[in-house]
C-alpha atoms as a PDB file:
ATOM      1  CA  UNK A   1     133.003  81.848  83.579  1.00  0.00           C
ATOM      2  CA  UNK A   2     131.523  78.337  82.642  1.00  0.00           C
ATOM      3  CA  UNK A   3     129.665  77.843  86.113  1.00  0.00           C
ATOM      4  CA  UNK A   4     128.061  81.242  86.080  1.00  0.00           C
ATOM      5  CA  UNK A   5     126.685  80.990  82.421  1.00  0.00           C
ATOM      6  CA  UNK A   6     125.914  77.638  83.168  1.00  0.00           C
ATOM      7  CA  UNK A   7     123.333  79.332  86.304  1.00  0.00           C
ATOM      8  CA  UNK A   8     122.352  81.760  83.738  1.00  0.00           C
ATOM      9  CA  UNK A   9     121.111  79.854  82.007  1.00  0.00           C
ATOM     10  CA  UNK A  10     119.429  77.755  84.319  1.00  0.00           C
ATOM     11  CA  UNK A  11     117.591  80.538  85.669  1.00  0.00           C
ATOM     12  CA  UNK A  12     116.611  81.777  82.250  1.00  0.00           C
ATOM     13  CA  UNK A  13     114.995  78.497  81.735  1.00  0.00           C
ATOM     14  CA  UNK A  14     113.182  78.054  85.098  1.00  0.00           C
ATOM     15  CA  UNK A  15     111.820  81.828  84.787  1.00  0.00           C
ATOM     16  CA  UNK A  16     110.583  80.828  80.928  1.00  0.00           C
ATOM     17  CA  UNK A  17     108.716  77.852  82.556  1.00  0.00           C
ATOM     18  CA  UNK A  18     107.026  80.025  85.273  1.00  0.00           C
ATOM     19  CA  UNK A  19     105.843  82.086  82.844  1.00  0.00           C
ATOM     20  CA  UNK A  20     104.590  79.482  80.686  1.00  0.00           C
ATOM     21  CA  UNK A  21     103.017  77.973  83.796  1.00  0.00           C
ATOM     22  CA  UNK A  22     101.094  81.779  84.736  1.00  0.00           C
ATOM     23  CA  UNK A  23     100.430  82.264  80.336  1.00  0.00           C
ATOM     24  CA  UNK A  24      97.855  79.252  80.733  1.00  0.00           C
ATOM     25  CA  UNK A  25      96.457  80.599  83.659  1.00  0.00           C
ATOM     26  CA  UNK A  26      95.324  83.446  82.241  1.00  0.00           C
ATOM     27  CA  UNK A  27      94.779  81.708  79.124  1.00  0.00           C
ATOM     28  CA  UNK A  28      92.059  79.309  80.772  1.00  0.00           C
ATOM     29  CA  UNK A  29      90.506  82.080  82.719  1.00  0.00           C
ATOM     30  CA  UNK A  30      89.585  84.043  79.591  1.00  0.00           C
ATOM     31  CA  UNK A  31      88.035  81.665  78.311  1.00  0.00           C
ATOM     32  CA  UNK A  32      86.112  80.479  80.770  1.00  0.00           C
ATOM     33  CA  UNK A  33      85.250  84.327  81.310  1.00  0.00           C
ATOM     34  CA  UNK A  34      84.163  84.020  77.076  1.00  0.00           C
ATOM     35  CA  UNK A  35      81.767  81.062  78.316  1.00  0.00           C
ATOM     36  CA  UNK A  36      79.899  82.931  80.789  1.00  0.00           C
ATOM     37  CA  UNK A  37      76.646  84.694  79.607  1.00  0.00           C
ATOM     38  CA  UNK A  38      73.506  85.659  81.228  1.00  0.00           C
ATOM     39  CA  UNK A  39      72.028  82.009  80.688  1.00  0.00           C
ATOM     40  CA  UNK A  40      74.145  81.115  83.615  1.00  0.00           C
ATOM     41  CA  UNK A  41      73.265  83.293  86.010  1.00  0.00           C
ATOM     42  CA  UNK A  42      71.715  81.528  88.605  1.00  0.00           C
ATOM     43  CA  UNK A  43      73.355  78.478  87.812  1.00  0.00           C
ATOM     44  CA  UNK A  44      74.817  76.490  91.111  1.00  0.00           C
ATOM     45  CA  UNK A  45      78.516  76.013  91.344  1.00  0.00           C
ATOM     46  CA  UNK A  46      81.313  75.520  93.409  1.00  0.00           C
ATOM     47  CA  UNK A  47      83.330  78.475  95.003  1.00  0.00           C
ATOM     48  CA  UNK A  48      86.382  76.946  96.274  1.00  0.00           C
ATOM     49  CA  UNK A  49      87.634  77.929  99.377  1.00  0.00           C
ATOM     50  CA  UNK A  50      91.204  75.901  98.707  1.00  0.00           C
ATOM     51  CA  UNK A  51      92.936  74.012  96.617  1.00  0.00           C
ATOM     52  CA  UNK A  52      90.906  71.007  97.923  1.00  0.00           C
ATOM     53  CA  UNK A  53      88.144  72.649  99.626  1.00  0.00           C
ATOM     54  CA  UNK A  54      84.706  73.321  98.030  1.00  0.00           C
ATOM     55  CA  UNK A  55      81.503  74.907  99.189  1.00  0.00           C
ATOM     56  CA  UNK A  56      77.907  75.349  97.264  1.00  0.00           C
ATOM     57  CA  UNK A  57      77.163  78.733  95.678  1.00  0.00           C
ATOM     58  CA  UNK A  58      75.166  80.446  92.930  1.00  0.00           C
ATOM     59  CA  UNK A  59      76.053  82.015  90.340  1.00  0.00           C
ATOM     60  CA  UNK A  60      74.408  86.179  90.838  1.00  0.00           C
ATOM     61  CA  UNK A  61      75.925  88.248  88.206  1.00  0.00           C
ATOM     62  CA  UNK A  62      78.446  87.598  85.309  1.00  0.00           C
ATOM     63  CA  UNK A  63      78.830  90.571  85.004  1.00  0.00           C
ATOM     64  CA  UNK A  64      80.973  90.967  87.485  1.00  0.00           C
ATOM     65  CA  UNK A  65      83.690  88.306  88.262  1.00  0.00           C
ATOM     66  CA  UNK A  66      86.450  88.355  90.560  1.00  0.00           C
ATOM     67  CA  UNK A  67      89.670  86.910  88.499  1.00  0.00           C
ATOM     68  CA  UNK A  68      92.932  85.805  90.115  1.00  0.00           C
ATOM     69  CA  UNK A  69      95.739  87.915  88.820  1.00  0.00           C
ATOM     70  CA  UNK A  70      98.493  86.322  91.520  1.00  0.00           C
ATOM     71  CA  UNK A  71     100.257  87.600  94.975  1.00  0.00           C
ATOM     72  CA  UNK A  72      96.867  88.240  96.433  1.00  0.00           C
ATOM     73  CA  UNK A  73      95.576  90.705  94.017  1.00  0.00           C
ATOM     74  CA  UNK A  74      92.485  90.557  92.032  1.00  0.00           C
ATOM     75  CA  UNK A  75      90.496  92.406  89.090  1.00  0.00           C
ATOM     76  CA  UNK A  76      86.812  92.628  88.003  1.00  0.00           C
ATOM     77  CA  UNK A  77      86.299  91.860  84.805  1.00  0.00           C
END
């Protein structure tokens, strides 16, 4: 019985920190979404195309973004 609530708890712990991990995720991408305005638009950035991977782009509309919501899926804010 020891061994099994001993991986319990283990797993309890690593899914807590997984979460924690995807909570500032979302955390920083609202408030980057909070800093956007329509002085920006137009603005050059940096679209990344991976994790260390960047090309030049503008910014068109903020309006409507494109934010990261995990396994492949997406919403428009």
């Amino acid at each position: 019985l020891r061994p099994a609530v001993g991986q319990e708890v283990e797993f309890l712990s690593s899914s807590l920190a997984q979460l924690k991990v995807v909570q500032t995720k979302y955390v920083e991408a609202k408030d980057c979404l909070n800093v956007l305005n329509k002085s920006n638009e137009g603005k050059d950035l940096l679209v990344p195309l991976t994790s260390s991977m960047y090309v030049p782009g503008k910014l068109s509309d903020v309006e409507r973004v494109l934010v990261d919501v995990g396994t492949g899926y997406y919403v428009e804010k």
